[in-house]
Structures are given as C-alpha cells and as structure tokens.
C-alpha atoms as a PDB file:
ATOM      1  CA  UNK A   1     118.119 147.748 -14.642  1.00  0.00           C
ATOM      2  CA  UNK A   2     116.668 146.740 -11.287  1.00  0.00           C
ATOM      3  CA  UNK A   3     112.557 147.311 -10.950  1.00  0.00           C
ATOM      4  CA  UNK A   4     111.295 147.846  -7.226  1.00  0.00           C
ATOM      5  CA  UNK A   5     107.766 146.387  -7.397  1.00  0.00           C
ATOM      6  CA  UNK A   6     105.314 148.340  -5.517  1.00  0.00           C
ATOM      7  CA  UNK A   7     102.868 147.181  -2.962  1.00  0.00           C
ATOM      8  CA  UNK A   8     100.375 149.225  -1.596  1.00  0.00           C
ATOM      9  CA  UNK A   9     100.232 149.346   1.742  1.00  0.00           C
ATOM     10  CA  UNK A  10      97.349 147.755   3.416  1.00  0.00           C
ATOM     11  CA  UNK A  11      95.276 149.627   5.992  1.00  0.00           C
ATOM     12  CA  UNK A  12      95.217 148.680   9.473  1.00  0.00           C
ATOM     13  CA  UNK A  13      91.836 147.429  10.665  1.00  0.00           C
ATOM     14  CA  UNK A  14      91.529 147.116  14.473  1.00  0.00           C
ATOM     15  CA  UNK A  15      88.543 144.270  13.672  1.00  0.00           C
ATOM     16  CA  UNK A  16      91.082 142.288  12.311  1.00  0.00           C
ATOM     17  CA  UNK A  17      93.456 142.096  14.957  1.00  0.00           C
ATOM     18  CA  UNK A  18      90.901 141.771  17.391  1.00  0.00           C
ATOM     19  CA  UNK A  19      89.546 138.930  15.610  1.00  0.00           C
ATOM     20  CA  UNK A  20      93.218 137.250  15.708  1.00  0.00           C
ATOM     21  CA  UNK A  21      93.203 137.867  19.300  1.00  0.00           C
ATOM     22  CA  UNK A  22      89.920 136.129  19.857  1.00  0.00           C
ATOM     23  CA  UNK A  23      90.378 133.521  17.621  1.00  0.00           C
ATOM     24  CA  UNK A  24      94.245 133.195  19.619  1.00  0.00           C
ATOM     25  CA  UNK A  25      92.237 133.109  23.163  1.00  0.00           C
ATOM     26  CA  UNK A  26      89.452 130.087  21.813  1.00  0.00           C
ATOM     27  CA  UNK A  27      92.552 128.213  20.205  1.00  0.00           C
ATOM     28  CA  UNK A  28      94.411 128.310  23.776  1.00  0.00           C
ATOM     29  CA  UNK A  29      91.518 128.211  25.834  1.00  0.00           C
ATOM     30  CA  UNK A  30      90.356 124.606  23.666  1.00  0.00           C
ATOM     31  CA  UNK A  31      93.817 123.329  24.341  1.00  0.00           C
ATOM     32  CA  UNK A  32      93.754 124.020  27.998  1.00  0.00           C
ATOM     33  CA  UNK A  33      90.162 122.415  28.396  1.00  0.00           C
ATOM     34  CA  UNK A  34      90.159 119.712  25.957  1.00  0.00           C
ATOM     35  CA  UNK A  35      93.362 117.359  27.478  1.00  0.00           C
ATOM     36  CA  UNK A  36      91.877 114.452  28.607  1.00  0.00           C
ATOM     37  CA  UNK A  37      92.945 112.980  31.798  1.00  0.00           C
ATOM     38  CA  UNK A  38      94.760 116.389  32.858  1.00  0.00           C
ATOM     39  CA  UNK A  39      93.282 118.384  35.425  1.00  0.00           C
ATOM     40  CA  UNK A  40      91.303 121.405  35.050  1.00  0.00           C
ATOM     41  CA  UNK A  41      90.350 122.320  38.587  1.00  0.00           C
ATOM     42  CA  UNK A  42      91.886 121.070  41.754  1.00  0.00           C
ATOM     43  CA  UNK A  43      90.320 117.958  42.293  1.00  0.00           C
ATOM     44  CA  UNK A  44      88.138 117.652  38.350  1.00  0.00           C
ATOM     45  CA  UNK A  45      89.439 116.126  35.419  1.00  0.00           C
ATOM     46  CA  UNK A  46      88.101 114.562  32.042  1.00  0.00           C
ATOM     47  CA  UNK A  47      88.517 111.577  30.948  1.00  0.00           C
ATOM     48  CA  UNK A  48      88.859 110.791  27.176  1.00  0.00           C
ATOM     49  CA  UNK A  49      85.787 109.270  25.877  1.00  0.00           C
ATOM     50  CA  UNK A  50      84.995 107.823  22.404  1.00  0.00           C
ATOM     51  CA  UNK A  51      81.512 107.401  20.850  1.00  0.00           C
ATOM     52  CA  UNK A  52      80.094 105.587  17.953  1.00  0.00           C
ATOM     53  CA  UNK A  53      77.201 104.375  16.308  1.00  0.00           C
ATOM     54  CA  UNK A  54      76.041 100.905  14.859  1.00  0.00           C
ATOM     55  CA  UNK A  55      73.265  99.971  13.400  1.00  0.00           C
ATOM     56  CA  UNK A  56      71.025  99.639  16.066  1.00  0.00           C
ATOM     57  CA  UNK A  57      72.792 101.071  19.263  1.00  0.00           C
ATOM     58  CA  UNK A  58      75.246 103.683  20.335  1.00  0.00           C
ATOM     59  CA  UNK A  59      78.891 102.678  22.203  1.00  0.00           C
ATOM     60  CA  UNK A  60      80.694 104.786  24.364  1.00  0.00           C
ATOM     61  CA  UNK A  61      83.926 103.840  25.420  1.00  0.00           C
ATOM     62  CA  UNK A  62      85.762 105.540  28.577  1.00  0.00           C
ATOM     63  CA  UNK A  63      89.177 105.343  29.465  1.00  0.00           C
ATOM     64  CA  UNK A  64      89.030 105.299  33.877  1.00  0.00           C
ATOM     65  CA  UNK A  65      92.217 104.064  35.000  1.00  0.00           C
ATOM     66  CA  UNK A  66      92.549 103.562  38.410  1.00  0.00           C
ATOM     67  CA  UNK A  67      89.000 104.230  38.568  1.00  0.00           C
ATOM     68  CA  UNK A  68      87.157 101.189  40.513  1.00  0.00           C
ATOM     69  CA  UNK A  69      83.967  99.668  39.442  1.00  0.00           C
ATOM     70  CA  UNK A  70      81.801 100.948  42.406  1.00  0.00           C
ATOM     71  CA  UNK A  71      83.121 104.368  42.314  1.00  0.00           C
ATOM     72  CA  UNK A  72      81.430 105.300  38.836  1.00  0.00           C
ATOM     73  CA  UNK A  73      78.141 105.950  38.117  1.00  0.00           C
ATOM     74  CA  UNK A  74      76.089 105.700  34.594  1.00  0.00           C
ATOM     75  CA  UNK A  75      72.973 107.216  34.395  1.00  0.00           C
ATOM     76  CA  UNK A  76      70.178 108.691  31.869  1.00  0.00           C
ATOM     77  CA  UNK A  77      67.955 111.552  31.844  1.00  0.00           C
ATOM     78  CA  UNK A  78      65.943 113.005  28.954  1.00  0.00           C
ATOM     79  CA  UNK A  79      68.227 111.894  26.358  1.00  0.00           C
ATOM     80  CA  UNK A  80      71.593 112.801  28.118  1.00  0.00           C
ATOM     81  CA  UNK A  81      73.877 110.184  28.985  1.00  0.00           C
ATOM     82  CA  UNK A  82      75.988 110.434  32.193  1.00  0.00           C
ATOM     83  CA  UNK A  83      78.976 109.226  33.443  1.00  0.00           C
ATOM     84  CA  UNK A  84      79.877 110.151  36.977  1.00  0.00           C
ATOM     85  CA  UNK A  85      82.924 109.319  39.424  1.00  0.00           C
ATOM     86  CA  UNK A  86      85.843 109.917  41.661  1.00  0.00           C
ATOM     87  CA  UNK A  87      89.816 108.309  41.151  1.00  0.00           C
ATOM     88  CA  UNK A  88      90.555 108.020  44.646  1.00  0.00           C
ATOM     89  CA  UNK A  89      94.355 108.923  45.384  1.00  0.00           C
ATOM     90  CA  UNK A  90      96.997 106.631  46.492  1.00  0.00           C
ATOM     91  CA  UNK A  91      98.222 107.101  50.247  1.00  0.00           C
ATOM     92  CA  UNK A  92      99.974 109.587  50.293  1.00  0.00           C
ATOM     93  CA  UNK A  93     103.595 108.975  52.146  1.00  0.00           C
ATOM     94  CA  UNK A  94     105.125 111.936  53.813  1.00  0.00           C
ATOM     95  CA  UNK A  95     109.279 110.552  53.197  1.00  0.00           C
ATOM     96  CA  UNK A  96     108.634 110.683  49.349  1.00  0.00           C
ATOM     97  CA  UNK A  97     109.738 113.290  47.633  1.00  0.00           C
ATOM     98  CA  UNK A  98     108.148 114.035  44.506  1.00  0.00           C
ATOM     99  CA  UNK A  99     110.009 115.715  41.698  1.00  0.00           C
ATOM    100  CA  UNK A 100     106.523 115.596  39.648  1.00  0.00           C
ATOM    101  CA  UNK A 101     103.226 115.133  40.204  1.00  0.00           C
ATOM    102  CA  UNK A 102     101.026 114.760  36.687  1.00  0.00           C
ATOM    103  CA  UNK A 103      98.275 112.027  37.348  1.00  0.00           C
ATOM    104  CA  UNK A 104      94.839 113.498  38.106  1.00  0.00           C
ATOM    105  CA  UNK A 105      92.842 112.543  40.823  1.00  0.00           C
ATOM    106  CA  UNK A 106      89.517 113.455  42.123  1.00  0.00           C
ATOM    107  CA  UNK A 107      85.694 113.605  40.552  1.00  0.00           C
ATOM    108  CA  UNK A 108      84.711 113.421  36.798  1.00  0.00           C
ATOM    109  CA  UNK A 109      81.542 113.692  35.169  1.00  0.00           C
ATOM    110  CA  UNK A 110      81.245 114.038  31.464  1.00  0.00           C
ATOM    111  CA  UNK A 111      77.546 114.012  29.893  1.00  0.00           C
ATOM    112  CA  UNK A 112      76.535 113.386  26.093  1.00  0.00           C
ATOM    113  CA  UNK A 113      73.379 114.214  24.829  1.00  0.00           C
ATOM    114  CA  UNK A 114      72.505 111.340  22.213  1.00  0.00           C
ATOM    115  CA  UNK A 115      70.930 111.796  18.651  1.00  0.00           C
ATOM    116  CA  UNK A 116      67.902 109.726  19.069  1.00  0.00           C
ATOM    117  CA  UNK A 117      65.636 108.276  21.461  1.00  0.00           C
ATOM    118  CA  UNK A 118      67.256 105.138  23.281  1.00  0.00           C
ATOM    119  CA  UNK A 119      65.942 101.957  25.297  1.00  0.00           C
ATOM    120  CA  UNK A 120      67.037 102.797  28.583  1.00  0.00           C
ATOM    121  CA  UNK A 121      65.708  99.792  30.179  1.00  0.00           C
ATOM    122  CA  UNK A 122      68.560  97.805  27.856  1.00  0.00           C
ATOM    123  CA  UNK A 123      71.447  99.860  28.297  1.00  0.00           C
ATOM    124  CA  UNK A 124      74.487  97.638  29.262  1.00  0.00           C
ATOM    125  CA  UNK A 125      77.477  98.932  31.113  1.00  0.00           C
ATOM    126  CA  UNK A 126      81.150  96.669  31.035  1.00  0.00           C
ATOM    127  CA  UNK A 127      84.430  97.855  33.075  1.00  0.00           C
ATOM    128  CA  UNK A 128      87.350  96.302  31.924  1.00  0.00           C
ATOM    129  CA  UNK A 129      91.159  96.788  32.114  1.00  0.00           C
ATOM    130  CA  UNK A 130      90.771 100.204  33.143  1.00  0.00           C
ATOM    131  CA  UNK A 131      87.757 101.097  30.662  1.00  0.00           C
ATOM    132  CA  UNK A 132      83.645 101.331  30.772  1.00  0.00           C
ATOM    133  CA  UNK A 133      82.403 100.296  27.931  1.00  0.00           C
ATOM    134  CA  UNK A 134      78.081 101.587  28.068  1.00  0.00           C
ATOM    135  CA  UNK A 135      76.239  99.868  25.243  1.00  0.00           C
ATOM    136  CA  UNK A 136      72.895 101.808  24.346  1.00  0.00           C
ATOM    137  CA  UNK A 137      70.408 100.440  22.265  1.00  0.00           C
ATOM    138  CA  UNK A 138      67.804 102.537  20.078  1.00  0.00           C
ATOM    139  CA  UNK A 139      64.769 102.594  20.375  1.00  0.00           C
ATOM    140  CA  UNK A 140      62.715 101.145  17.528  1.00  0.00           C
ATOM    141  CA  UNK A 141      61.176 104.695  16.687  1.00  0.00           C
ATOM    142  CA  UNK A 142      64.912 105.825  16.382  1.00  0.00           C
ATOM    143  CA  UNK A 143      66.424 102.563  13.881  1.00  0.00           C
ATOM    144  CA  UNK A 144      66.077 103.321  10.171  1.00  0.00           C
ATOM    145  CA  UNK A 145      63.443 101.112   8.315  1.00  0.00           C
ATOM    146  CA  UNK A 146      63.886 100.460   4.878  1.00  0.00           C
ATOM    147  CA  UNK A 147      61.251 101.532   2.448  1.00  0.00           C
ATOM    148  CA  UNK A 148      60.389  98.920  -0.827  1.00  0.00           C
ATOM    149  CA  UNK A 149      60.415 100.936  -3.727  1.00  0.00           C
ATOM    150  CA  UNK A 150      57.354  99.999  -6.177  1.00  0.00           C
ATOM    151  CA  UNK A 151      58.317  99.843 -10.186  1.00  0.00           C
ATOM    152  CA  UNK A 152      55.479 100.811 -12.140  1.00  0.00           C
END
C-alpha cells in the first residue's frame, strides 16, 4: 500500500519575496562595490587595505601598485584616517591593440575612522614594493592600563 504524505500548502507572502529581492540586490550590490583594485567609476577604484591592532598602535597596510610615492597622500582629521591618490596610466600607444583592458587607473581615496584617540604627531608612513604601510600610535588615554588587584 503506497501512503501520499500530505503537505499543506504554504501561503504566499509578498514580504517574503520582497525581502529575497532586497536581500538579492545588497548581496550583488556588495560584490560589485567591494572588489578591490577593480574599478567602480571611470577613473575611481579601491584599493584593498588591511588593518590591525597591537598593543599600543594601529597598522594599516595598502596594497598601491604602480602607485608612486609622491602621488599618495596620508592624512588625519578628527579621528579619520585618510589615504588619498592617483595610479597614473601608462602611455598609451595608438598601434596596440588591446584584446582586454582590466587594470584600474585613476584616483583612490579610502578613509577609516579609528577606535580610539591616536598620536598624530607620531604617525609613521613606509612605501615599499608596491605597499604603504601607516603605523599609528595611541595615545596614552587610549592604551589599556592594568589595574593591581588588592587581596584582603
């Protein structure tokens, strides 16, 4: 004897598919904006950036390549790091003919606000094989202090 098992059939809620749609349009508009190093606008592009935290300072760690030294700029304002610059492109030949073009060129600027307050007067920038490396020390009212616990 073959059983058929029921299931109810569930009602159709237009909240729900318009919540899959939404969700959809965030999950392909993150992908589309978060691809470092591709461009997003003629002429902007991102590039990828990690940060981390010691003990007493922050890193960030940039990748520029083909970006030159003089061309980016690192600044600080209330708490919000900066970096700021421009990959200059190549000559451009007229004889070549390109079958694809992918590397981005033009200005960048990606800000980070930081946790805590910082020394900006020691803040130490390095460029090296193609990546800026900004050291940024905390200020003392920012670094944890131990307390000494008393036993009674």
């Amino acid at each position: 004897m073959n059983l058929v098992k029921y299931e109810p059939r569930s009602i159709w809620d237009p909240f729900t598919d318009i919540w899959d749609l939404r969700s959809e349009m965030d999950r392909v508009l993150d992908t589309f904006f978060s691809h470092p190093g591709k461009p997003v606008v003629s002429g902007i592009w991102q590039p990828a950036v990690d940060i981390y935290e010691e003990k007493d300072h922050y890193t960030v760690k940039a990748e520029l390549p083909g970006v030159k030294p003089g061309d980016i700029k690192v600044s600080l304002t209330n708490n919000t790091l900066t970096l700021r610059g421009e990959r200059k492109a190549e000559h451009e030949e007229k004889h070549k003919g390109y079958h694809r073009f992918e590397r981005a060129y033009g200005e960048f600027c990606r800000s980070f606000q930081l946790p805590s307050e910082v020394n900006a007067d020691k803040i130490k920038a390095r460029h090296k094989d193609g990546v800026l490396e900004v050291e940024i020390p905390k200020s003392e009212k920012a670094k944890a202090k131990e307390i000494s616990i008393k036993v009674e």
